[in-house]
Protein backbone atom coordinates (compact mmCIF):
# COMPACT_ATOMS: atom_id res chain seq x y z
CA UNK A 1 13.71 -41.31 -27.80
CA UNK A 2 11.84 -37.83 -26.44
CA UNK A 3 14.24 -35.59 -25.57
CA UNK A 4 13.31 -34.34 -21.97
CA UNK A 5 13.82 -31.32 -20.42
CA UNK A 6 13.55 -30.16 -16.86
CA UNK A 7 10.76 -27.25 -16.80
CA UNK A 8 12.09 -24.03 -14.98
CA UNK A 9 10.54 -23.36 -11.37
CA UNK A 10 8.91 -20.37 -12.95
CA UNK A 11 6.30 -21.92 -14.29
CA UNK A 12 5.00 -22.58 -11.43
CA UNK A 13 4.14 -18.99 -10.75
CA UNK A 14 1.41 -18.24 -13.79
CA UNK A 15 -1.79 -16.45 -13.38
CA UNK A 16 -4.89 -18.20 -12.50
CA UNK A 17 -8.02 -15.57 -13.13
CA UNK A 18 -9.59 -14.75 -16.38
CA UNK A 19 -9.18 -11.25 -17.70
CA UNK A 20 -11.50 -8.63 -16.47
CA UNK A 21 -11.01 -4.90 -18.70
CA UNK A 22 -9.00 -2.51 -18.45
CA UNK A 23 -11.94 -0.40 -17.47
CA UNK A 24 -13.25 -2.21 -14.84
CA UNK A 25 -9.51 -1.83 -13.23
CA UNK A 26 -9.84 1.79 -13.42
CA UNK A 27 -12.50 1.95 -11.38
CA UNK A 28 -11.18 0.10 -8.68
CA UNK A 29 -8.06 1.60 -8.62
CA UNK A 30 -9.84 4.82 -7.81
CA UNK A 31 -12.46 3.37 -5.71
CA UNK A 32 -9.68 1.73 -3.39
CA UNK A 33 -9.26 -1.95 -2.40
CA UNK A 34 -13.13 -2.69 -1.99
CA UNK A 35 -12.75 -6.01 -3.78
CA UNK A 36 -14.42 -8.94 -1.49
CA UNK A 37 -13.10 -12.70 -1.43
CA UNK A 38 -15.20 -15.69 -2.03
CA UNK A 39 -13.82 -19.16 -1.24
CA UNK A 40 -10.67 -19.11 0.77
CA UNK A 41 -9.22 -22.38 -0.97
CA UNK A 42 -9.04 -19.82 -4.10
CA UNK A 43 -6.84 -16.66 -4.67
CA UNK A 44 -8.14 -13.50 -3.55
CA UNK A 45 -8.50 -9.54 -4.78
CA UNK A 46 -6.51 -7.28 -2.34
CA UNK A 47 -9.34 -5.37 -0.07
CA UNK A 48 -9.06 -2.62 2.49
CA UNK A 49 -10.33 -0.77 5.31
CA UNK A 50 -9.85 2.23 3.79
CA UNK A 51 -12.70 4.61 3.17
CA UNK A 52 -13.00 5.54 -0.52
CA UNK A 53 -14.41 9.23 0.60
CA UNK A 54 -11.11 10.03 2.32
CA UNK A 55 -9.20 12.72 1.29
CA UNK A 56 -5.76 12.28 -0.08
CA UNK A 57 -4.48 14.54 3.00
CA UNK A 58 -6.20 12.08 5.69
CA UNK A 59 -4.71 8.93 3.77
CA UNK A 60 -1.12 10.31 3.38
CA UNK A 61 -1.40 11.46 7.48
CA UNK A 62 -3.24 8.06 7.89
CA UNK A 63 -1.32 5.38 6.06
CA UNK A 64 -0.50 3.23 8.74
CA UNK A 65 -1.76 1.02 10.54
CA UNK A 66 -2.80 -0.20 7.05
CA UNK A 67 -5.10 -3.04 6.82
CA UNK A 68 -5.95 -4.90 3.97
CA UNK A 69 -6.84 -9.18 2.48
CA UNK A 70 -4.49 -10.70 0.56
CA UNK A 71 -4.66 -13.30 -2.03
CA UNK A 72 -5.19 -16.48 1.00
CA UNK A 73 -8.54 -14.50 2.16
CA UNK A 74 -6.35 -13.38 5.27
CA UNK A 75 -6.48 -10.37 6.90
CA UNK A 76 -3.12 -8.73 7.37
CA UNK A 77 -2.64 -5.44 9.27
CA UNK A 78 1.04 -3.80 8.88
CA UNK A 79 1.80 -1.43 11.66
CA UNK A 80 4.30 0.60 10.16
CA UNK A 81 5.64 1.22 6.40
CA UNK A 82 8.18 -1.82 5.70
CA UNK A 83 11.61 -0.88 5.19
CA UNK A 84 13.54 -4.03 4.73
CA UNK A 85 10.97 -6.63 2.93
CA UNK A 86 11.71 -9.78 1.43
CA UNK A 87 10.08 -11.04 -1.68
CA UNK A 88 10.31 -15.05 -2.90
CA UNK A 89 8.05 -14.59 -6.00
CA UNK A 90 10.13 -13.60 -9.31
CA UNK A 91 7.27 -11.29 -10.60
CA UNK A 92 6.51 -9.79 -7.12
CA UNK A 93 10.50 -8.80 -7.38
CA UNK A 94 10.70 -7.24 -10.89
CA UNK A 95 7.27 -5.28 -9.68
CA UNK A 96 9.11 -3.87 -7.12
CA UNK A 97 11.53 -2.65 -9.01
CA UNK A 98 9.67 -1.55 -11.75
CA UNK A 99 7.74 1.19 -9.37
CA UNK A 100 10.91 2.24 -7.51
CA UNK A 101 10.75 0.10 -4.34
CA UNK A 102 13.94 -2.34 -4.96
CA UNK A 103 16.53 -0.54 -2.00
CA UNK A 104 13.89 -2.13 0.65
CA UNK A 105 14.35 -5.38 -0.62
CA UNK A 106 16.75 -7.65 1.75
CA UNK A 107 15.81 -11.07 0.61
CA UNK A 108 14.71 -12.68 -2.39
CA UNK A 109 15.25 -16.32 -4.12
CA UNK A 110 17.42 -17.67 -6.66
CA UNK A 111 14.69 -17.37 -9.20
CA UNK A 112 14.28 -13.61 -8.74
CA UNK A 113 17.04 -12.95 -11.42
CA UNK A 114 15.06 -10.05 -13.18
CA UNK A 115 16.52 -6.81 -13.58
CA UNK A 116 19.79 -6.97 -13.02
CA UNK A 117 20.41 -5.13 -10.02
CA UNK A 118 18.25 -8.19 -8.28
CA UNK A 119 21.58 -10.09 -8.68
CA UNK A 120 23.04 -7.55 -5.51
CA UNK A 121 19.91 -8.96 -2.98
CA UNK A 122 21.10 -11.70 -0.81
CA UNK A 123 19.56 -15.01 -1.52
CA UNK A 124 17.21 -16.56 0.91
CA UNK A 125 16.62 -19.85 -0.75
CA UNK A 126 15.32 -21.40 -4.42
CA UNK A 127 11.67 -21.31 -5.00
CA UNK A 128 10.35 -24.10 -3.32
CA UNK A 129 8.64 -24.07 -0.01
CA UNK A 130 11.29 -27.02 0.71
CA UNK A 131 14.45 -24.53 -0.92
CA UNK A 132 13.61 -21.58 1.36
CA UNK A 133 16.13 -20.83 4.32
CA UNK A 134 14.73 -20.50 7.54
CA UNK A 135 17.96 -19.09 8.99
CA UNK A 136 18.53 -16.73 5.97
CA UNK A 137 15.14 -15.09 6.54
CA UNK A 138 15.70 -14.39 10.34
CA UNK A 139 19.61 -13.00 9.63
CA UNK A 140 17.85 -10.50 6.65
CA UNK A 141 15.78 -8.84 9.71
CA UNK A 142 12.63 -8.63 7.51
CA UNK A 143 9.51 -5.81 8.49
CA UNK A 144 6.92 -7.71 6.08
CA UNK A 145 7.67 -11.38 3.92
CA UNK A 146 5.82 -11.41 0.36
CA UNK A 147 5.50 -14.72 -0.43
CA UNK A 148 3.44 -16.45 -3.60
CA UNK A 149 -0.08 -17.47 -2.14
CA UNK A 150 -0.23 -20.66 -3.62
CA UNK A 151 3.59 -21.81 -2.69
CA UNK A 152 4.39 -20.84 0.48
CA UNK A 153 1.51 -21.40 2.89
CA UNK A 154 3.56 -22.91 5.04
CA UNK A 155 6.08 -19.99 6.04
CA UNK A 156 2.56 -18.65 7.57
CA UNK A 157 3.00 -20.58 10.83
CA UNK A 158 6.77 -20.71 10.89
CA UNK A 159 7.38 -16.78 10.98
CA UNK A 160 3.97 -15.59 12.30
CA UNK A 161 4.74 -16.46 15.88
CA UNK A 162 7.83 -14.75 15.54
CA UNK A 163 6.06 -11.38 15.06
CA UNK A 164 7.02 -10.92 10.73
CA UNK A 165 3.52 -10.07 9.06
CA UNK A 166 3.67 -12.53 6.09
CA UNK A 167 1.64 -11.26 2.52
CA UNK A 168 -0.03 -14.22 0.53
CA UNK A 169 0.62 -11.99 -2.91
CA UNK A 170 1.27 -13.21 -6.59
CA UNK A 171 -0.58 -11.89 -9.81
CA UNK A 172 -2.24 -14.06 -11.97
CA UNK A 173 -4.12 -11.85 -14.71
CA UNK A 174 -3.67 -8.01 -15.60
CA UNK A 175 -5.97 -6.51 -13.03
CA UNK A 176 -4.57 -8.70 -10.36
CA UNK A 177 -0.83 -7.77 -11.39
CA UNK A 178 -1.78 -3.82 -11.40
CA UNK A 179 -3.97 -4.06 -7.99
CA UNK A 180 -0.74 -6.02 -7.04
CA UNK A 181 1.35 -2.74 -8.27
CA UNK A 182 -0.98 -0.30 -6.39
CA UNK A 183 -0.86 -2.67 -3.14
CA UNK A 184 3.03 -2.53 -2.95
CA UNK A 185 3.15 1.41 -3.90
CA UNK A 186 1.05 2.21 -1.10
CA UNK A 187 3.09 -0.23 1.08
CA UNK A 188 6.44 1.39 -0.01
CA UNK A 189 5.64 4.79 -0.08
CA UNK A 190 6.04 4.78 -4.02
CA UNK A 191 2.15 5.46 -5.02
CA UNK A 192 3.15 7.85 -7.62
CA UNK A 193 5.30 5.46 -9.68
CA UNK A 194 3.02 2.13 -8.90
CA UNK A 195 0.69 4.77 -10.56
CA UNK A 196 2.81 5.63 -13.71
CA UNK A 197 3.49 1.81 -13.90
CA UNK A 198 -0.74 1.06 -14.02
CA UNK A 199 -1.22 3.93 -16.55
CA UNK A 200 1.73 3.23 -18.96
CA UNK A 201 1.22 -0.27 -18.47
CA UNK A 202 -2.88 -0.64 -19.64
CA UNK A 203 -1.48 2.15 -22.76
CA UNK A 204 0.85 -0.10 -24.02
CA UNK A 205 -1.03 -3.41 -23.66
CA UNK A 206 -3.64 -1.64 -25.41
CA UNK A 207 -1.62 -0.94 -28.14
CA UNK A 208 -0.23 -4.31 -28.58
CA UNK A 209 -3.72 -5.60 -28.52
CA UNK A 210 -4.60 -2.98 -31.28
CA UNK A 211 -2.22 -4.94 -34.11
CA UNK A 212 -3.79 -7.98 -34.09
CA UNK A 213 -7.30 -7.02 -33.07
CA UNK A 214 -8.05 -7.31 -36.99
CA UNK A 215 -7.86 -10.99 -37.56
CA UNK A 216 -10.19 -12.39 -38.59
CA UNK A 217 -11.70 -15.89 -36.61
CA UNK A 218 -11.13 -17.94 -39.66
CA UNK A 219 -7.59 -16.54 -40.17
CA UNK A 220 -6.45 -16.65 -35.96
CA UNK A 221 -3.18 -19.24 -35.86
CA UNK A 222 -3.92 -22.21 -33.84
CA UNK A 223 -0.84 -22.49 -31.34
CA UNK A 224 0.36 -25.44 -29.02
CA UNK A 225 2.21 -24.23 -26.20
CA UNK A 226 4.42 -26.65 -24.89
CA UNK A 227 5.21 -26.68 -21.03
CA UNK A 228 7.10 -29.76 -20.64
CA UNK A 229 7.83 -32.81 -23.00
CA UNK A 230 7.73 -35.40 -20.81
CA UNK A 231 4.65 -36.20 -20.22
CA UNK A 232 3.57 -33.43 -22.52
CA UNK A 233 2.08 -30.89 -20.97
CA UNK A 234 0.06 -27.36 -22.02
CA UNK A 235 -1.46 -24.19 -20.87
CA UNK A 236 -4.60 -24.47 -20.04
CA UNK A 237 -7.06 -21.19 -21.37
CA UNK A 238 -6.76 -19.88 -17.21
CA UNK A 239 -2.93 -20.41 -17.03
CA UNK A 240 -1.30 -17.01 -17.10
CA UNK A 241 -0.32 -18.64 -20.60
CA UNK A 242 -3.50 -19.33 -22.03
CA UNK A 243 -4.56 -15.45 -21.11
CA UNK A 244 -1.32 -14.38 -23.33
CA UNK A 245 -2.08 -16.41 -26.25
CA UNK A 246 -6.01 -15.02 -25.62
CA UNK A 247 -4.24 -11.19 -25.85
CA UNK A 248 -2.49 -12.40 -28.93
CA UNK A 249 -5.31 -13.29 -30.37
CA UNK A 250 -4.27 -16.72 -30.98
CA UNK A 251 -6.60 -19.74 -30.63
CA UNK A 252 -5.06 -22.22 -28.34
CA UNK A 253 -5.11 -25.68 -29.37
CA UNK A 254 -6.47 -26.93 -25.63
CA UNK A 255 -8.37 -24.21 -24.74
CA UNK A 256 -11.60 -26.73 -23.54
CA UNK A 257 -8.95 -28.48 -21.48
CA UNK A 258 -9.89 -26.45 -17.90
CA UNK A 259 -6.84 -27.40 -15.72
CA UNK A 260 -4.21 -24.67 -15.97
CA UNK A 261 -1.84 -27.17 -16.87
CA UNK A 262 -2.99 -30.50 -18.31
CA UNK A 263 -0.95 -33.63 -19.31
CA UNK A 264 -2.17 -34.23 -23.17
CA UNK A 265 -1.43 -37.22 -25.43
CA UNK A 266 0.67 -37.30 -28.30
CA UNK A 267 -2.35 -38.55 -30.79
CA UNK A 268 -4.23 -35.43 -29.62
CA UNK A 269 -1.55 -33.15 -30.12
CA UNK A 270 -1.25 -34.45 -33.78
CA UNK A 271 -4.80 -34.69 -34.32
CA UNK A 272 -5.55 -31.22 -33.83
CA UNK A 273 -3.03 -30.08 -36.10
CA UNK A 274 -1.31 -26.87 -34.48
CA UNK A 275 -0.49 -24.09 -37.38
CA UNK A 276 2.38 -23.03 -34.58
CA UNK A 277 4.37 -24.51 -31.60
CA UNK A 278 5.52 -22.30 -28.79
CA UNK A 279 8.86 -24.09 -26.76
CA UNK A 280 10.21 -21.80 -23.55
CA UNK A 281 13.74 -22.12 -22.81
CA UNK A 282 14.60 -23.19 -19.41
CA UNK A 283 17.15 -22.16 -16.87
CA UNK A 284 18.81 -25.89 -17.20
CA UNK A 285 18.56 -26.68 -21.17
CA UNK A 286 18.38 -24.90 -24.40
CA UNK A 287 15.41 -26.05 -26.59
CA UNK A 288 16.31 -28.58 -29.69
CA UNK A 289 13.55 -27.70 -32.31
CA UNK A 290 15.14 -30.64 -34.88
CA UNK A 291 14.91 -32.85 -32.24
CA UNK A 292 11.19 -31.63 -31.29
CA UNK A 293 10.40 -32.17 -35.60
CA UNK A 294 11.54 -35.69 -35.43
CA UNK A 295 9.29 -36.78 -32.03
CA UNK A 296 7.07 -39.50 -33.01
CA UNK A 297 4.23 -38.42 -35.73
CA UNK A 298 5.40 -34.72 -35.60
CA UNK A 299 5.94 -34.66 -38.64
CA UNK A 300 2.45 -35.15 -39.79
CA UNK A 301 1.74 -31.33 -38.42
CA UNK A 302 1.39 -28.22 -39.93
CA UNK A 303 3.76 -26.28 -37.79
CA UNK A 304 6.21 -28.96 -38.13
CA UNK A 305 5.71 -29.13 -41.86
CA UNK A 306 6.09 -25.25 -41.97
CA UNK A 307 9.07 -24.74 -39.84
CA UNK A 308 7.26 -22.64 -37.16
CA UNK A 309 8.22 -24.35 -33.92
CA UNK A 310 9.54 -21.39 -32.07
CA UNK A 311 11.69 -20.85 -29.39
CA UNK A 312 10.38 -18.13 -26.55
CA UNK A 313 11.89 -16.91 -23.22
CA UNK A 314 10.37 -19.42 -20.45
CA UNK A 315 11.25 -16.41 -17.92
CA UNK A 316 8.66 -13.69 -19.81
CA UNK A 317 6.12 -15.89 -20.22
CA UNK A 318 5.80 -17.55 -17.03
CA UNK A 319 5.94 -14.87 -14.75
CA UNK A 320 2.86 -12.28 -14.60
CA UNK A 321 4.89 -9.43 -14.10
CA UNK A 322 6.29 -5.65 -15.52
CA UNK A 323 7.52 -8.17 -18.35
CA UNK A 324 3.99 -9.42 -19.40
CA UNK A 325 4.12 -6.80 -22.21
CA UNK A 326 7.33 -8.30 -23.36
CA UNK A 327 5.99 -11.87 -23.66
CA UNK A 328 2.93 -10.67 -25.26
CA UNK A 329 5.12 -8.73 -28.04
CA UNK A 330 7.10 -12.08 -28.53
CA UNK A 331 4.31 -14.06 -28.90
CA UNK A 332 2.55 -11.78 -31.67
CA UNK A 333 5.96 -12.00 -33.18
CA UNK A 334 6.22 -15.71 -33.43
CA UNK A 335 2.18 -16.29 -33.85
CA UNK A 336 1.79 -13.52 -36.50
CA UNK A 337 5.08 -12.73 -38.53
CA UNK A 338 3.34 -10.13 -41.27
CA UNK A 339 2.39 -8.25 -37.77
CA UNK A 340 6.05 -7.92 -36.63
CA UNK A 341 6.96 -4.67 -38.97
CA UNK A 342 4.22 -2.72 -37.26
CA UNK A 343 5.75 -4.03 -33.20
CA UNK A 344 6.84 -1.16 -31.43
CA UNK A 345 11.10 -1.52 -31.36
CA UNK A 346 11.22 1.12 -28.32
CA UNK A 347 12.45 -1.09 -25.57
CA UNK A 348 10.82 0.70 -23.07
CA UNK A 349 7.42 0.05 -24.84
CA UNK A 350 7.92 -3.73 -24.24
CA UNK A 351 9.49 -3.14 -20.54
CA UNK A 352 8.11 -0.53 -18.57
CA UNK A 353 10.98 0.82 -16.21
CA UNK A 354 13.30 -2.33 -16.11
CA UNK A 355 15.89 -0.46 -14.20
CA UNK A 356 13.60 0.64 -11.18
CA UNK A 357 14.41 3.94 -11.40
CA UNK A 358 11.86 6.67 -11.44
CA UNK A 359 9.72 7.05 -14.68
């Protein structure tokens, strides 16, 4: 029989949007928030009212009312810095920690167990929209509610009324996660460290990139990514997922499958012959790769053939967060072995300010 294992709430919480560069992030980082929404039924770029001509004196004397659209094409307007928020997306946490922000967090769910000081932050529910605590958010006294734009649309007309400005937020590619680092900096009065985070953060990633940039098309590793075995499911190439194994430059098995992440069929997985498997662990069971080998017509598989199922952290690579450039460095590491040697081994390289303390 498959062995089945229940598939962590966080991956639920991947990135959606393709990649834009590095350079085109620039740009609108020092341009402002001038990025317009299109459809409403799909996540949007954080835009302002804020004049790009206005001097760093008028904005710091000027800061608030500050208003802005977040990711659900709404416009929110927040009257006054927020000094008790809470957050009930896992990457949204770590970012605030990662620029400095954590003491104004009062709230957060079970699933925001990244760094370790998020273990101190009372718990306001799990990570459902059904798992979230209406009485827990109204004891924590919040200013502002961050909540993932695609989860927790519902919390809109529950807290709303009561006067608590609610933030559809939640990166889903690199630009999006360091708009989503500039949005909360200016929110929390931390600008200088969301914009440490942005530099040291494209540096690194660029770096990374760098190692495998060099491989050749006819010599990239073709990689399944497994995100549950039963039914078996993948990353599709606009999962959060599928942009890491892009970054790696990996080819991924499904990438002209367009859902984010599709059901596929065991004869497909064999026919198209992955050189590597990638199997997250999960927050209820470990992952049993001689159990995965002896699944029905595995065996027939190069990966399986060559021992290179491997095991990653479900947490780094399902959450579009600070920790991105960890997942990215495990991947390359599993993908591309010979490249390992030249992977940075400074821990801070992998996980820009873990602690939340000041760069």
């Amino acid at each position: 029989m498959l062995s089945t294992r229940r598939l962590s709430t966080d991956w639920m919480y991947p990135c959606l949007n393709a990649l834009s560069t590095l350079f085109s992030l620039c740009i609108a980082m020092v341009m402002g928030w001038g990025l317009p929404g299109c459809d409403s039924k799909e996540p949007q770029s954080f835009s302002t009212n804020a004049s790009p001509e206005s001097s760093s004196s008028q904005i710091a004397s000027n800061e608030f009312p500050y208003t802005f659209t977040d990711r659900l094409n709404r416009k929110v307007t927040i009257r006054n810095r927020p000094e008790r928020i809470i957050s009930l997306n896992p990457s949204t946490t770590e970012l605030l920690f990662a620029i400095g922000a954590e003491s104004k967090l009062v709230g957060r769910t079970e699933y925001c167990n990244f760094p370790e000081g998020a273990s101190k932050i009372p718990i306001v529910g799990k990570g459902t929209i059904e798992g979230i605590s209406r009485e827990a958010i109204l004891a924590a006294r919040p200013d502002v509610i961050l909540f993932k734009w695609d989860s927790h649309q519902a919390l809109i007309e529950t807290f709303e009324p009561l006067g608590i400005p609610l933030i559809g937020i939640g990166p889903e590619s690199v630009d999006e996660l360091l708009s989503e680092a500039e949005l909360l900096g200016r929110l929390t009065g931390t600008k200088a460290n969301a914009n440490h985070f942005t530099d040291r953060f494209a540096s690194q990633l660029k770096r990374l990139q760098q190692l495998v940039a060099d491989i050749a098309p006819s010599q990239r590793a073709r990689v399944f990514y497994e995100v549950w075995d039963d039914p078996l499911m993948t990353a599709g190439p606009e999962s959060f997922i599928g942009q890491l194994l892009s970054l790696a430059n990996a080819e991924n098995i499904f990438a002209d499958v367009q859902a984010r992440y599709p059901r596929v069929s065991r004869e497909a997985l064999v026919q198209r012959n992955p050189d590597v498997i990638l199997a997250p662990t999960t927050h209820s069971q470990k992952v049993d790769v001689q159990k995965m080998a002896l699944r029905p017509g595995w065996g027939e598989m190069l990966a399986v053939k060559n021992q290179r199922i491997h095991v990653i952290d479900g947490d780094l690579v399902s959450r579009c967060g600070p920790r991105m450039l960890s997942a990215l460095h495990e991947i390359i590491r599993a993908v591309y072995p010979e490249v390992a040697p030249k992977l940075p081994v400074d821990e801070s390289i992998v996980a820009p300010n873990p602690s939340g303390s000041k760069p």
